[in-house]
PDB file of N, CA and C in Angstrom:
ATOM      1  N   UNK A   1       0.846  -1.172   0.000  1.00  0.00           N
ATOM      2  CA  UNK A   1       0.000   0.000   0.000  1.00  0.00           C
ATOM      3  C   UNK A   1       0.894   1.238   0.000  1.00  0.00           C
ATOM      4  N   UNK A   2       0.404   2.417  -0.650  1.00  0.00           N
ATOM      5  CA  UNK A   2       1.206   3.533  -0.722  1.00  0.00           C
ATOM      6  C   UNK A   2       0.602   4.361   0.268  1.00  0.00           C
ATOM      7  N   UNK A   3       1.534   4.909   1.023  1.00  0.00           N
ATOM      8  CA  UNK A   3       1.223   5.834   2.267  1.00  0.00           C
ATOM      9  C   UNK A   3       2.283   7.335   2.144  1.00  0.00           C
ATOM     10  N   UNK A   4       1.680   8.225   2.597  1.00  0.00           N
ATOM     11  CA  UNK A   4       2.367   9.465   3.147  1.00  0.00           C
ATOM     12  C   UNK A   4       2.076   9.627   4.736  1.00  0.00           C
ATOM     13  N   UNK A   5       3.786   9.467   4.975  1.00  0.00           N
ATOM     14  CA  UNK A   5       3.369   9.765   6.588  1.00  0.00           C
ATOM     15  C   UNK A   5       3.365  11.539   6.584  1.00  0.00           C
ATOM     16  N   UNK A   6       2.399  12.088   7.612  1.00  0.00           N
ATOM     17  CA  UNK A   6       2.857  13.075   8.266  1.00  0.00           C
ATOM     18  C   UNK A   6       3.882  13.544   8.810  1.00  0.00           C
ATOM     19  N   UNK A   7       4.126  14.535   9.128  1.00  0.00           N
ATOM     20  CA  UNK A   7       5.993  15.135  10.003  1.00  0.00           C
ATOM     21  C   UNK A   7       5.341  14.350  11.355  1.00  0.00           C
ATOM     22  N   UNK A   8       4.018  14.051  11.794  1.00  0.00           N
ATOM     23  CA  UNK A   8       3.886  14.113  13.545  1.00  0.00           C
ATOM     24  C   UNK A   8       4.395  12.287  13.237  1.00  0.00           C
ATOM     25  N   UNK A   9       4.273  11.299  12.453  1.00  0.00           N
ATOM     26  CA  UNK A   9       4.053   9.610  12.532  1.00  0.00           C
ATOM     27  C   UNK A   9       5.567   9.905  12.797  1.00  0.00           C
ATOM     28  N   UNK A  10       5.543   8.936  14.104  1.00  0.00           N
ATOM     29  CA  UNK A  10       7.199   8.349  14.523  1.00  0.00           C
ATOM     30  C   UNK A  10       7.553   7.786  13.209  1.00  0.00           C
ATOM     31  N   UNK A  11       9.237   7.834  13.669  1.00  0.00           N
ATOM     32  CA  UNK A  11       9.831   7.151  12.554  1.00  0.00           C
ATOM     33  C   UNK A  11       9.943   5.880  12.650  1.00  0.00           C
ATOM     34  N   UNK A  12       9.447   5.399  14.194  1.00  0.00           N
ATOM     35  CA  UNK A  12       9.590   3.683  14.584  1.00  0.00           C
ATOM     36  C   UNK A  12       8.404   3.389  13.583  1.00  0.00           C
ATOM     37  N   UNK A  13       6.767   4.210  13.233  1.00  0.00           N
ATOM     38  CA  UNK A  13       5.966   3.953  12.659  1.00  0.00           C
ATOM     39  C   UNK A  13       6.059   3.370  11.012  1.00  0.00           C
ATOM     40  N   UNK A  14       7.135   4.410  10.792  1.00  0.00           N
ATOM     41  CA  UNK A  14       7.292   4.773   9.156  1.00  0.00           C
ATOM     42  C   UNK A  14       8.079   3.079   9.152  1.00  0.00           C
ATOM     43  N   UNK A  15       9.316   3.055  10.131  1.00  0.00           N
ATOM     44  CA  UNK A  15      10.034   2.222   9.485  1.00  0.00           C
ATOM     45  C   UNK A  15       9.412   0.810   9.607  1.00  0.00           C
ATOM     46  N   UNK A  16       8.458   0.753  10.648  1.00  0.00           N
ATOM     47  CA  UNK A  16       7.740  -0.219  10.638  1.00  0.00           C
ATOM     48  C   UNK A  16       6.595  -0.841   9.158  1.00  0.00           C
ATOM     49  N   UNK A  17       5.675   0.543   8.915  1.00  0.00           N
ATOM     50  CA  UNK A  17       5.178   0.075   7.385  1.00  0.00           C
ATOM     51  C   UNK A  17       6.276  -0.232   6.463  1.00  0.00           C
ATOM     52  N   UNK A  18       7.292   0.206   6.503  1.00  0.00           N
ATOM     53  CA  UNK A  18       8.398  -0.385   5.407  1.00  0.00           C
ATOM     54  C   UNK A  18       8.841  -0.926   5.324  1.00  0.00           C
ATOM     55  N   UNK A  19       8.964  -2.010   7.063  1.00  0.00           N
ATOM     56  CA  UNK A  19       9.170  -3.311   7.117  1.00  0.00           C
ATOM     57  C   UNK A  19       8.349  -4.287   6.650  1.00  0.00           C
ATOM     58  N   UNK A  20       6.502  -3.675   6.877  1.00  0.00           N
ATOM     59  CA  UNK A  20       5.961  -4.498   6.399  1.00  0.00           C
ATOM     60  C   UNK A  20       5.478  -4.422   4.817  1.00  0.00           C
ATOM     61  N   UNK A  21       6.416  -4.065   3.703  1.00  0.00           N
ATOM     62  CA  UNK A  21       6.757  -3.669   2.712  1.00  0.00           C
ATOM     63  C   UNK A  21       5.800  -2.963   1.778  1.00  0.00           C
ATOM     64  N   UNK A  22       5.247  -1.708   2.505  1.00  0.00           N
ATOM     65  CA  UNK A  22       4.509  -0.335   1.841  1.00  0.00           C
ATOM     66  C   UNK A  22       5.529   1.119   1.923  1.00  0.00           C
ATOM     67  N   UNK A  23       5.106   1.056   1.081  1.00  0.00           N
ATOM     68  CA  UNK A  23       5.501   2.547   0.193  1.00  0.00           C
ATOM     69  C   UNK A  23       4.947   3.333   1.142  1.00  0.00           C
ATOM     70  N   UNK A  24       6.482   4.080   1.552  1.00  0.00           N
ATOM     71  CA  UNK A  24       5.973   5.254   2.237  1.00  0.00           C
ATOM     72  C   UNK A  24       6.610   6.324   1.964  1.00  0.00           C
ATOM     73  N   UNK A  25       5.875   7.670   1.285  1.00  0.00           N
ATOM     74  CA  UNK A  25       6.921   9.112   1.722  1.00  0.00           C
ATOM     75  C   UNK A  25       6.309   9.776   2.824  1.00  0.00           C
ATOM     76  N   UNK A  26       7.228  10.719   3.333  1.00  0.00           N
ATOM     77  CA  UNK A  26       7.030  10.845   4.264  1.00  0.00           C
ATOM     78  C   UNK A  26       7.031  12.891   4.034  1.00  0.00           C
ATOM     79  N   UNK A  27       6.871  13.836   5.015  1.00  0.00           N
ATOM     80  CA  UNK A  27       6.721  14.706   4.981  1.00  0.00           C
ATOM     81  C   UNK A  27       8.051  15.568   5.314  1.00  0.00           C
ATOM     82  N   UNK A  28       8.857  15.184   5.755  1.00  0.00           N
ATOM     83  CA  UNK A  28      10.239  15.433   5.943  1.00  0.00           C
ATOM     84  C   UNK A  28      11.132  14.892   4.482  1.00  0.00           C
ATOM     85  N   UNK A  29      10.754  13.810   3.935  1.00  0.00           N
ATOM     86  CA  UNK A  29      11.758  13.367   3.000  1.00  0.00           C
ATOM     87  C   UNK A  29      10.976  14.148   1.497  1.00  0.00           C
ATOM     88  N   UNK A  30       9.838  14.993   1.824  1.00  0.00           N
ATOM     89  CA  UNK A  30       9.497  15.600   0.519  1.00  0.00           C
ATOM     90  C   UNK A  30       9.370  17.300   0.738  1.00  0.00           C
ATOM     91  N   UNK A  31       9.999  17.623   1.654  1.00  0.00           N
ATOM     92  CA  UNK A  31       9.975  19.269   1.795  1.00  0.00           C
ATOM     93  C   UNK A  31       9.054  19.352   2.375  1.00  0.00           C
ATOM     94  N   UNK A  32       8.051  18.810   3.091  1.00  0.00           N
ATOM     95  CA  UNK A  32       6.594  19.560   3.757  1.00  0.00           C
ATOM     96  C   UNK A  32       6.515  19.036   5.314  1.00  0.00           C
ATOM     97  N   UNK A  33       7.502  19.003   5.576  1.00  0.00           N
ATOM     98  CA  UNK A  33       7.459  19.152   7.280  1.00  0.00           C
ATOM     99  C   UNK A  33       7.266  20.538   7.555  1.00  0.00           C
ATOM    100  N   UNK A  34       6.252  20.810   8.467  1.00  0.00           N
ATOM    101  CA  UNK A  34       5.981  21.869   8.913  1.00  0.00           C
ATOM    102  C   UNK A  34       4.791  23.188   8.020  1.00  0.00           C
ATOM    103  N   UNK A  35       4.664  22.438   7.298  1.00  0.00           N
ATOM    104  CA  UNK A  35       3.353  23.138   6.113  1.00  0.00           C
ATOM    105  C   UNK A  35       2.159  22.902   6.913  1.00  0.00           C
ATOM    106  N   UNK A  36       1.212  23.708   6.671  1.00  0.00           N
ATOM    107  CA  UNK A  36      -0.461  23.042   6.374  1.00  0.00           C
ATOM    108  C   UNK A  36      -0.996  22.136   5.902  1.00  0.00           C
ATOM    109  N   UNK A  37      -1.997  21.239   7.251  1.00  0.00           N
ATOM    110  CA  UNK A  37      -2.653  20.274   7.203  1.00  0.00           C
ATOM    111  C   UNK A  37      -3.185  20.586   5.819  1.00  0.00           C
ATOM    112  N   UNK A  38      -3.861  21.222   4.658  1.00  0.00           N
ATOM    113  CA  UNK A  38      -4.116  21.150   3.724  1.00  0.00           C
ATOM    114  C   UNK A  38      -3.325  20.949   2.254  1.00  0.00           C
ATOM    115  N   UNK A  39      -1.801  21.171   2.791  1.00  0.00           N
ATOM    116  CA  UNK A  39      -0.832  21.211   1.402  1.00  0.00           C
ATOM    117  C   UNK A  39      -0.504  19.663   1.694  1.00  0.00           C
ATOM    118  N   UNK A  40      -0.479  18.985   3.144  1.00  0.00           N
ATOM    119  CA  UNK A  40      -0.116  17.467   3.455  1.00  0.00           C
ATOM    120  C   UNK A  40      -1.001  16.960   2.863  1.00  0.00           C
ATOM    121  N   UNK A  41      -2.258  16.851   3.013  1.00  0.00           N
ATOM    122  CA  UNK A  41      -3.439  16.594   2.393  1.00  0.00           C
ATOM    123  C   UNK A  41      -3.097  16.193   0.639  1.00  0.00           C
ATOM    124  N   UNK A  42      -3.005  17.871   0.281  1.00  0.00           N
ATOM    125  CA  UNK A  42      -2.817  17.722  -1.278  1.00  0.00           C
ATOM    126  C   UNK A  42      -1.672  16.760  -1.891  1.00  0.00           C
ATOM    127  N   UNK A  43      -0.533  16.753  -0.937  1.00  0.00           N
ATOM    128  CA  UNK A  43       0.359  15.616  -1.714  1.00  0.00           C
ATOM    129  C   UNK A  43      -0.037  14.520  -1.702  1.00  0.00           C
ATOM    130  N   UNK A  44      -0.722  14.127  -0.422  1.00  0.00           N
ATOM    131  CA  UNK A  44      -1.268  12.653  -0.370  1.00  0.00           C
ATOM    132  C   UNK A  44      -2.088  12.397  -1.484  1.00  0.00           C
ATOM    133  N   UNK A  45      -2.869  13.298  -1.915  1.00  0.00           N
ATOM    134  CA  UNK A  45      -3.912  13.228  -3.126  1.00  0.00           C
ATOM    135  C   UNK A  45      -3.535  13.608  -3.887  1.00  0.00           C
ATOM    136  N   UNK A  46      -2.702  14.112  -4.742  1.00  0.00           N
ATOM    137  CA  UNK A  46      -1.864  13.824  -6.059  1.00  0.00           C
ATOM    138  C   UNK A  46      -0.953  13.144  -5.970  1.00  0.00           C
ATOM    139  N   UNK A  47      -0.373  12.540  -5.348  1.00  0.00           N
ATOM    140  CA  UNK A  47       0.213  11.281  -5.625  1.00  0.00           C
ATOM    141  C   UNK A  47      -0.731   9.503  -4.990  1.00  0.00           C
ATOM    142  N   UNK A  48      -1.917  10.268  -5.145  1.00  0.00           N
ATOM    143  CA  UNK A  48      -2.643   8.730  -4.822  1.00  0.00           C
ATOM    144  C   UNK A  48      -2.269   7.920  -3.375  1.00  0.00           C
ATOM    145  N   UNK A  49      -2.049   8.600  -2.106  1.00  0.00           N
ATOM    146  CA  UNK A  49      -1.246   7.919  -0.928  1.00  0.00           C
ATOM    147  C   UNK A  49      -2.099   7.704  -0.463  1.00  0.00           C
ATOM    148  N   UNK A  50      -2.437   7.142   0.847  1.00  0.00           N
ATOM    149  CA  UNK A  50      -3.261   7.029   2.304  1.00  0.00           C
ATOM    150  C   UNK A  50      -2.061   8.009   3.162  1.00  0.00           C
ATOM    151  N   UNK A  51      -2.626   8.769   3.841  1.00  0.00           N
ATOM    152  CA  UNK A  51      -2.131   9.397   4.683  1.00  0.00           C
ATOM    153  C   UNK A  51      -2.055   9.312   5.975  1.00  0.00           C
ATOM    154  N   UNK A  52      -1.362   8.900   6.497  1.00  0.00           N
ATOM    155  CA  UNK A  52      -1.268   8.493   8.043  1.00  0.00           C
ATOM    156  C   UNK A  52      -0.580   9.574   9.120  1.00  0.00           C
ATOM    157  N   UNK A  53      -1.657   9.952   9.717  1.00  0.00           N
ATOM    158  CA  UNK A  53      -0.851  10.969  10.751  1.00  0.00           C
ATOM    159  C   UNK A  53      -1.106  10.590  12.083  1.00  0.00           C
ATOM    160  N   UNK A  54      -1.060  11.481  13.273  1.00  0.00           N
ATOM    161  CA  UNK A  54      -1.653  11.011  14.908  1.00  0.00           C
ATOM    162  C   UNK A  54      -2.053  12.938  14.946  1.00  0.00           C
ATOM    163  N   UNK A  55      -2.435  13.430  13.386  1.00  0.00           N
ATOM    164  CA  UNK A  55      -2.838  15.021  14.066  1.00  0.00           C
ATOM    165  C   UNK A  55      -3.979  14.294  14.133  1.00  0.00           C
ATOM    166  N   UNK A  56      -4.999  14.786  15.262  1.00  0.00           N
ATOM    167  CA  UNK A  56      -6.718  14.452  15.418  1.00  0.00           C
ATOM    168  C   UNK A  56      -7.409  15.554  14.046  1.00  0.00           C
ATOM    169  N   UNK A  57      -7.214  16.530  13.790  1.00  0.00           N
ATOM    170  CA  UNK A  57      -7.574  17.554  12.585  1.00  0.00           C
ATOM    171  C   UNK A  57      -7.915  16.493  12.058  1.00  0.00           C
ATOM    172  N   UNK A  58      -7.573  15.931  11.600  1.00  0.00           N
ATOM    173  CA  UNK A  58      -7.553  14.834  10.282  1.00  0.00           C
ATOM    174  C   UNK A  58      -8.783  14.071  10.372  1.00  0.00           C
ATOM    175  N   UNK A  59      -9.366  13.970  11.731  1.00  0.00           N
ATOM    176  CA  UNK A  59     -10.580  13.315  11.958  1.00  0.00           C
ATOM    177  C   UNK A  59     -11.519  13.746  11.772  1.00  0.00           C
ATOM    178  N   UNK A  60     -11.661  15.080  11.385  1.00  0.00           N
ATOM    179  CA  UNK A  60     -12.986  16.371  10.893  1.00  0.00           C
ATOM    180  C   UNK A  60     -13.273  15.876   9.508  1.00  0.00           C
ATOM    181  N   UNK A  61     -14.409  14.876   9.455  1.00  0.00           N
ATOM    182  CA  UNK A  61     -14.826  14.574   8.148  1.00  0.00           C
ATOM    183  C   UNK A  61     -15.421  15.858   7.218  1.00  0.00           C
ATOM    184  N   UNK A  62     -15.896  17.059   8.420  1.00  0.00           N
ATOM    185  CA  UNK A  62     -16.781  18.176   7.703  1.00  0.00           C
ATOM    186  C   UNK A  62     -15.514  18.967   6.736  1.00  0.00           C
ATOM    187  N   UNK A  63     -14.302  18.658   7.498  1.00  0.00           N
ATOM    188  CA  UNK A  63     -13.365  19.870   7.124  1.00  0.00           C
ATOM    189  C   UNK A  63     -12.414  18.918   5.662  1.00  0.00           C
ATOM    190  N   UNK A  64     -12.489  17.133   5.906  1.00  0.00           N
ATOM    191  CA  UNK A  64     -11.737  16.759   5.400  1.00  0.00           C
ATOM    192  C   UNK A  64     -12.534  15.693   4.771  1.00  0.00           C
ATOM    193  N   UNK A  65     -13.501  16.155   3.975  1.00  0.00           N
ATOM    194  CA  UNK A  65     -14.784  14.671   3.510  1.00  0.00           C
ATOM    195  C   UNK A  65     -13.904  13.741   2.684  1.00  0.00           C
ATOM    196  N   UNK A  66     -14.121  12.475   3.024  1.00  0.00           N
ATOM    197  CA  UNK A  66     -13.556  11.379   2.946  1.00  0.00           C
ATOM    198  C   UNK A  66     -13.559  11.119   1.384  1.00  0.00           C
ATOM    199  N   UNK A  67     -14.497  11.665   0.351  1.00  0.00           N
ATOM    200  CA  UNK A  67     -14.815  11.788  -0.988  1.00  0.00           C
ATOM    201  C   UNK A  67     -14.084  12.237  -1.568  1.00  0.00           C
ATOM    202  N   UNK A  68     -12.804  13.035  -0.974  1.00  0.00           N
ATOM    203  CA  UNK A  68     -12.072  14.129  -1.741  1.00  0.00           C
ATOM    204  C   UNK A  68     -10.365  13.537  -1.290  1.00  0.00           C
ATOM    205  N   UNK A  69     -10.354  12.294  -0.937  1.00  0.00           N
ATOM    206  CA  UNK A  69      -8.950  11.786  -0.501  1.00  0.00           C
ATOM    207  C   UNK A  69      -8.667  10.169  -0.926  1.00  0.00           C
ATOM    208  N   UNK A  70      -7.178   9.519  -0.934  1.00  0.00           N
ATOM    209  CA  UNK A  70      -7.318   8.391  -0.908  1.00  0.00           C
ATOM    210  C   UNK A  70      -7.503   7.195   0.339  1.00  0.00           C
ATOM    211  N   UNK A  71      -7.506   8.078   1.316  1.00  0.00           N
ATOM    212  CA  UNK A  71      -7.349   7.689   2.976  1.00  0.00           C
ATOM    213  C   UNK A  71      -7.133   8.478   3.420  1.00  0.00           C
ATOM    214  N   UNK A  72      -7.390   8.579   4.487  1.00  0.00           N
ATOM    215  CA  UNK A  72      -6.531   8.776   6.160  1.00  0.00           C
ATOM    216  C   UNK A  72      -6.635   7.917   7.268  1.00  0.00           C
ATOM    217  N   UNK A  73      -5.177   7.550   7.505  1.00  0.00           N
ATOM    218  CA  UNK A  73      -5.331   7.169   8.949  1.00  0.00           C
ATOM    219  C   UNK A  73      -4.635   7.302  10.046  1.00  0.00           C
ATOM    220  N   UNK A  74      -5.922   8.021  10.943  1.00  0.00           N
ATOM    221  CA  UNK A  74      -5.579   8.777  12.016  1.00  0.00           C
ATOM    222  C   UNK A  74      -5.159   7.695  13.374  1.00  0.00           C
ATOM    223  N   UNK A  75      -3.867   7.548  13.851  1.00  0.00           N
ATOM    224  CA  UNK A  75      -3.405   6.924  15.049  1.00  0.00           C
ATOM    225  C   UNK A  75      -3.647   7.813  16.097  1.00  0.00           C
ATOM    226  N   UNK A  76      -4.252   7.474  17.179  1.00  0.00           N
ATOM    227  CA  UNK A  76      -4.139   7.566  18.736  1.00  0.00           C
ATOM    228  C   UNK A  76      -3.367   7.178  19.068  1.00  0.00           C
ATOM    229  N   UNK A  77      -2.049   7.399  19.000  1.00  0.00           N
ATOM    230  CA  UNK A  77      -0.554   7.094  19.665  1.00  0.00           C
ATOM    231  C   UNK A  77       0.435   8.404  20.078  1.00  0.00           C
ATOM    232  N   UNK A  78       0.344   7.581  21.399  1.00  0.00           N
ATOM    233  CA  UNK A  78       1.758   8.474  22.169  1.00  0.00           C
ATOM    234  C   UNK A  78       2.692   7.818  22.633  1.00  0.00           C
ATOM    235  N   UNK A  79       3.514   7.823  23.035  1.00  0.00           N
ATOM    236  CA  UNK A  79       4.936   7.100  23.294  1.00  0.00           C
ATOM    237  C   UNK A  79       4.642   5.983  24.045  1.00  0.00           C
ATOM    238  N   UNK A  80       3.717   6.454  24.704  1.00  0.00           N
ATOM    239  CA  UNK A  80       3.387   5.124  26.108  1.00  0.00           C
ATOM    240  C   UNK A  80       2.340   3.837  25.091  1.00  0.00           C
ATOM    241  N   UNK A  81       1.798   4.364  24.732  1.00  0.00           N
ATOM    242  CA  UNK A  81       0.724   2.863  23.865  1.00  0.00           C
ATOM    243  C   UNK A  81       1.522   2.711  22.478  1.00  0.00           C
ATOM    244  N   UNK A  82       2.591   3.207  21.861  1.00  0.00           N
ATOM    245  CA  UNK A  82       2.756   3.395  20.251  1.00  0.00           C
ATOM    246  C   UNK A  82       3.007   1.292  20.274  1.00  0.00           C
ATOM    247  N   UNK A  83       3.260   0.634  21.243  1.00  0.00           N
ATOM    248  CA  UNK A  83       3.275  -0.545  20.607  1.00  0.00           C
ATOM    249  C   UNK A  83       2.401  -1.416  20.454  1.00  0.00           C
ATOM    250  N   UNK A  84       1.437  -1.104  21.167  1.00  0.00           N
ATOM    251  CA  UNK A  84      -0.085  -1.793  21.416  1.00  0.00           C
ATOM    252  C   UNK A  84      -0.949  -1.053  19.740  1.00  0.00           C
ATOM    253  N   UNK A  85      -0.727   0.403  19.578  1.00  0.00           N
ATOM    254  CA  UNK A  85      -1.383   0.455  18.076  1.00  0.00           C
ATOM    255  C   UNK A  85      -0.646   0.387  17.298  1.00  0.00           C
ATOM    256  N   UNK A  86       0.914  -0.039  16.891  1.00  0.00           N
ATOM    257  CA  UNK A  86       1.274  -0.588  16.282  1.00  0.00           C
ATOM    258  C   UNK A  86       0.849  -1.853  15.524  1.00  0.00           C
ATOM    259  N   UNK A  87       0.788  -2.433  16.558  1.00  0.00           N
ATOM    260  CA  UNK A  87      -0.450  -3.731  16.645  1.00  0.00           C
ATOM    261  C   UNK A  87      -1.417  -4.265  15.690  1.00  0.00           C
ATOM    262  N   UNK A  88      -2.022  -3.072  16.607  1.00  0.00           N
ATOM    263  CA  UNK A  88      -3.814  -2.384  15.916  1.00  0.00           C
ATOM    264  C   UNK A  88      -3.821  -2.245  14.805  1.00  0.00           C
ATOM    265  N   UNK A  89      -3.006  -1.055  14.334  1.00  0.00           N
ATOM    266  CA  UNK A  89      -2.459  -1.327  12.713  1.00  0.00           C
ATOM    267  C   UNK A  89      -2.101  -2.199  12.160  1.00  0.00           C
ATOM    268  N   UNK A  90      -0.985  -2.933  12.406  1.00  0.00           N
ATOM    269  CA  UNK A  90      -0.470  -4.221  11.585  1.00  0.00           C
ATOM    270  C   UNK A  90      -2.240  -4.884  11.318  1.00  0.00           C
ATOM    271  N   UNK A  91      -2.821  -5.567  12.207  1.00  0.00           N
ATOM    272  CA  UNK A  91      -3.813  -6.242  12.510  1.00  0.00           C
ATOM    273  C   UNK A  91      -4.488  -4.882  10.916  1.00  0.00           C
ATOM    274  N   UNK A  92      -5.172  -3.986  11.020  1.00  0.00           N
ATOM    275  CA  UNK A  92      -6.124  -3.639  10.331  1.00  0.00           C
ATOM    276  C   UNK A  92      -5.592  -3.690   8.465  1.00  0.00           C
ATOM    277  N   UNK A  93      -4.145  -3.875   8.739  1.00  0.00           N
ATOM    278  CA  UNK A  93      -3.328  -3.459   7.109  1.00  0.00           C
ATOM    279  C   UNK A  93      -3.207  -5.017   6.596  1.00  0.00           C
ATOM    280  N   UNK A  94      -3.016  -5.850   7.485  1.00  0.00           N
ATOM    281  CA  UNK A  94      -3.071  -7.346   7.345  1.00  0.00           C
ATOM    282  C   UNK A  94      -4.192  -8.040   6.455  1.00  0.00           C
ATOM    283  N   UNK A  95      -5.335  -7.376   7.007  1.00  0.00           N
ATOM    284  CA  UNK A  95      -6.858  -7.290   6.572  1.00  0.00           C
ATOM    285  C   UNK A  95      -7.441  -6.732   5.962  1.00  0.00           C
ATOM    286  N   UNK A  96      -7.014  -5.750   5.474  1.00  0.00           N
ATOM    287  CA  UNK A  96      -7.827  -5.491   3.911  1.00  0.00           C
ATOM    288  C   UNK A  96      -6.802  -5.636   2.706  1.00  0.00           C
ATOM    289  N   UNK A  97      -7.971  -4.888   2.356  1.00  0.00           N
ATOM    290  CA  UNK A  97      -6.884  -5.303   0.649  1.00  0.00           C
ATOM    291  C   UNK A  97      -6.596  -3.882   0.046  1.00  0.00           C
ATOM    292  N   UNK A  98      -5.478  -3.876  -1.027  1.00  0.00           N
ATOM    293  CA  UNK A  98      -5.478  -2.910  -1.748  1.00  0.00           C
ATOM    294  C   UNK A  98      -6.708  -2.205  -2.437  1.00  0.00           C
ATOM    295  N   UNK A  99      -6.442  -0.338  -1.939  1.00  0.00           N
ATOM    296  CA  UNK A  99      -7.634   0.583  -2.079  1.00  0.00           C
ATOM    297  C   UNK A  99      -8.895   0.398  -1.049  1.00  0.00           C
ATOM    298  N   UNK A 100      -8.725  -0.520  -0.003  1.00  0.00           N
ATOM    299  CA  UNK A 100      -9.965  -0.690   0.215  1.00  0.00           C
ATOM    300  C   UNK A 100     -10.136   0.581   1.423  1.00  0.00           C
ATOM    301  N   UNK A 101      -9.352   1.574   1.733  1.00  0.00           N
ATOM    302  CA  UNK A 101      -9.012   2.949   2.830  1.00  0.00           C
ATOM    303  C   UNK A 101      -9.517   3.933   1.653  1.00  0.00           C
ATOM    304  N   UNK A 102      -9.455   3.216   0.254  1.00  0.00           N
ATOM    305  CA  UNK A 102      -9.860   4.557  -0.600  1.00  0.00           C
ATOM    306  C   UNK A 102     -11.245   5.565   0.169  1.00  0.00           C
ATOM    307  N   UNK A 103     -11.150   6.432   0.083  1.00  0.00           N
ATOM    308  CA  UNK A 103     -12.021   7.346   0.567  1.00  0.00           C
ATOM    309  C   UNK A 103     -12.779   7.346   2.135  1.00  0.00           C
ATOM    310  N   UNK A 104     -12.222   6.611   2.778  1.00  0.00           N
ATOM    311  CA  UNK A 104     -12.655   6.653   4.228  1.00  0.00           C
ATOM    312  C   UNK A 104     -11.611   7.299   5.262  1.00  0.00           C
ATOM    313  N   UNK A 105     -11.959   7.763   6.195  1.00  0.00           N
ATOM    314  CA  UNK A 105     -11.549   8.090   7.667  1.00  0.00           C
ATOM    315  C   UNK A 105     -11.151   6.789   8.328  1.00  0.00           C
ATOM    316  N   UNK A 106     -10.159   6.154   8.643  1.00  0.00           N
ATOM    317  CA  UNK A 106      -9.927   5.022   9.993  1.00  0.00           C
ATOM    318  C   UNK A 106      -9.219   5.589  10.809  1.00  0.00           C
ATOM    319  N   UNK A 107      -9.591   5.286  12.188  1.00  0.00           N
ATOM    320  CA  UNK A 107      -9.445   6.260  13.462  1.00  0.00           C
ATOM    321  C   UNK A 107      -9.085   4.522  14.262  1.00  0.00           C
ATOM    322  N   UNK A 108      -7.456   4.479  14.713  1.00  0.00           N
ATOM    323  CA  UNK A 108      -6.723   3.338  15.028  1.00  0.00           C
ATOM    324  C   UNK A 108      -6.085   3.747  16.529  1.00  0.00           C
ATOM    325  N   UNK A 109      -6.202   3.231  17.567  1.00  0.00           N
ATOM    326  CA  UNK A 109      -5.751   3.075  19.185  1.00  0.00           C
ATOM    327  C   UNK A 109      -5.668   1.948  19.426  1.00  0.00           C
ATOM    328  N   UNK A 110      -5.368   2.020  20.771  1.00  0.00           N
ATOM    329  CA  UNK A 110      -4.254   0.414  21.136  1.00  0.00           C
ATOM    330  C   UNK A 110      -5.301  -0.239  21.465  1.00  0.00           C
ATOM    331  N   UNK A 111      -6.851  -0.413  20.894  1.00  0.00           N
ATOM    332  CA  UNK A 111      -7.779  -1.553  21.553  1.00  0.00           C
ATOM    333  C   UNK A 111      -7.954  -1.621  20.339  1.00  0.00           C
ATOM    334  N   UNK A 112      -8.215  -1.318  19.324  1.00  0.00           N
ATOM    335  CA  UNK A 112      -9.058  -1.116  18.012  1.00  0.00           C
ATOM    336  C   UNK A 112      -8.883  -0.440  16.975  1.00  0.00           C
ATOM    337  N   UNK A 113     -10.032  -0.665  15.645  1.00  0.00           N
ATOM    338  CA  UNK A 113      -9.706  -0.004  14.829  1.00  0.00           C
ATOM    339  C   UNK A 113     -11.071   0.769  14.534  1.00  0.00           C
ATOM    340  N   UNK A 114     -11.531   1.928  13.338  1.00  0.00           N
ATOM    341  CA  UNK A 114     -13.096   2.222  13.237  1.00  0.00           C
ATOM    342  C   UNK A 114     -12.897   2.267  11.867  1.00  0.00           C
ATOM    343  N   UNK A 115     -13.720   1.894  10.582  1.00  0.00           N
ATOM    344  CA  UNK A 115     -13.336   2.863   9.657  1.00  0.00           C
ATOM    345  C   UNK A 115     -14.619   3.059   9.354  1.00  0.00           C
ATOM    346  N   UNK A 116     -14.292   4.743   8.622  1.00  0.00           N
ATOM    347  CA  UNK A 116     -16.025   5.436   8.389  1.00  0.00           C
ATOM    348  C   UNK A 116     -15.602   5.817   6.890  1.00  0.00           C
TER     349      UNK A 116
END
């Protein structure tokens, strides 16, 4: 799966999807660390990515309708749980299939996953 991490996704995160062998750029390795949630947005969607961040913004379907992206997915991780939704993730990326994040919100923490 092709992903754009955010500047906020650890790099234990990043290097982890790239262990589990998805395409990831990231927001530091393309000049947009530190830009607007909307220019992160736009790279993810011209280059066709899922976007994975832990900003909560990202969870505002009003601000960020799920119709107008190839994904997002938003982690509930902080230093203390990042290995329990590590997890959570592996477990939800394991299980679907390619495109199937196309156009939805998934909102991922160390019990679970949601996708809308």
């Amino acid at each position: 799966m092709k992903f754009f991490a955010d500047e906020c996704v650890y790099r234990v995160t990043v290097d982890l999807l790239r262990s589990w062998e998805h395409d990831v750029h990231t927001a530091q390795e393309t000049g947009l660390a530190g830009k607007p949630d909307d220019q992160i947005l736009a790279y993810a969607v011209k280059h066709e990515r899922v976007l994975i961040t832990i900003d909560m913004d990202f969870s505002n379907i009003r601000h960020y309708p799920p119709k107008t992206h190839k994904g997002i997915i938003v982690a509930k991780m902080r230093p203390r749980n990042a290995e329990q939704v590590h997890y959570v993730l592996e477990e939800l990326l394991s299980t679907i299939k390619e495109g199937a994040l196309n156009q939805s919100l998934v909102i991922v923490d160390q019990n679970k996953y949601r996708i809308r």
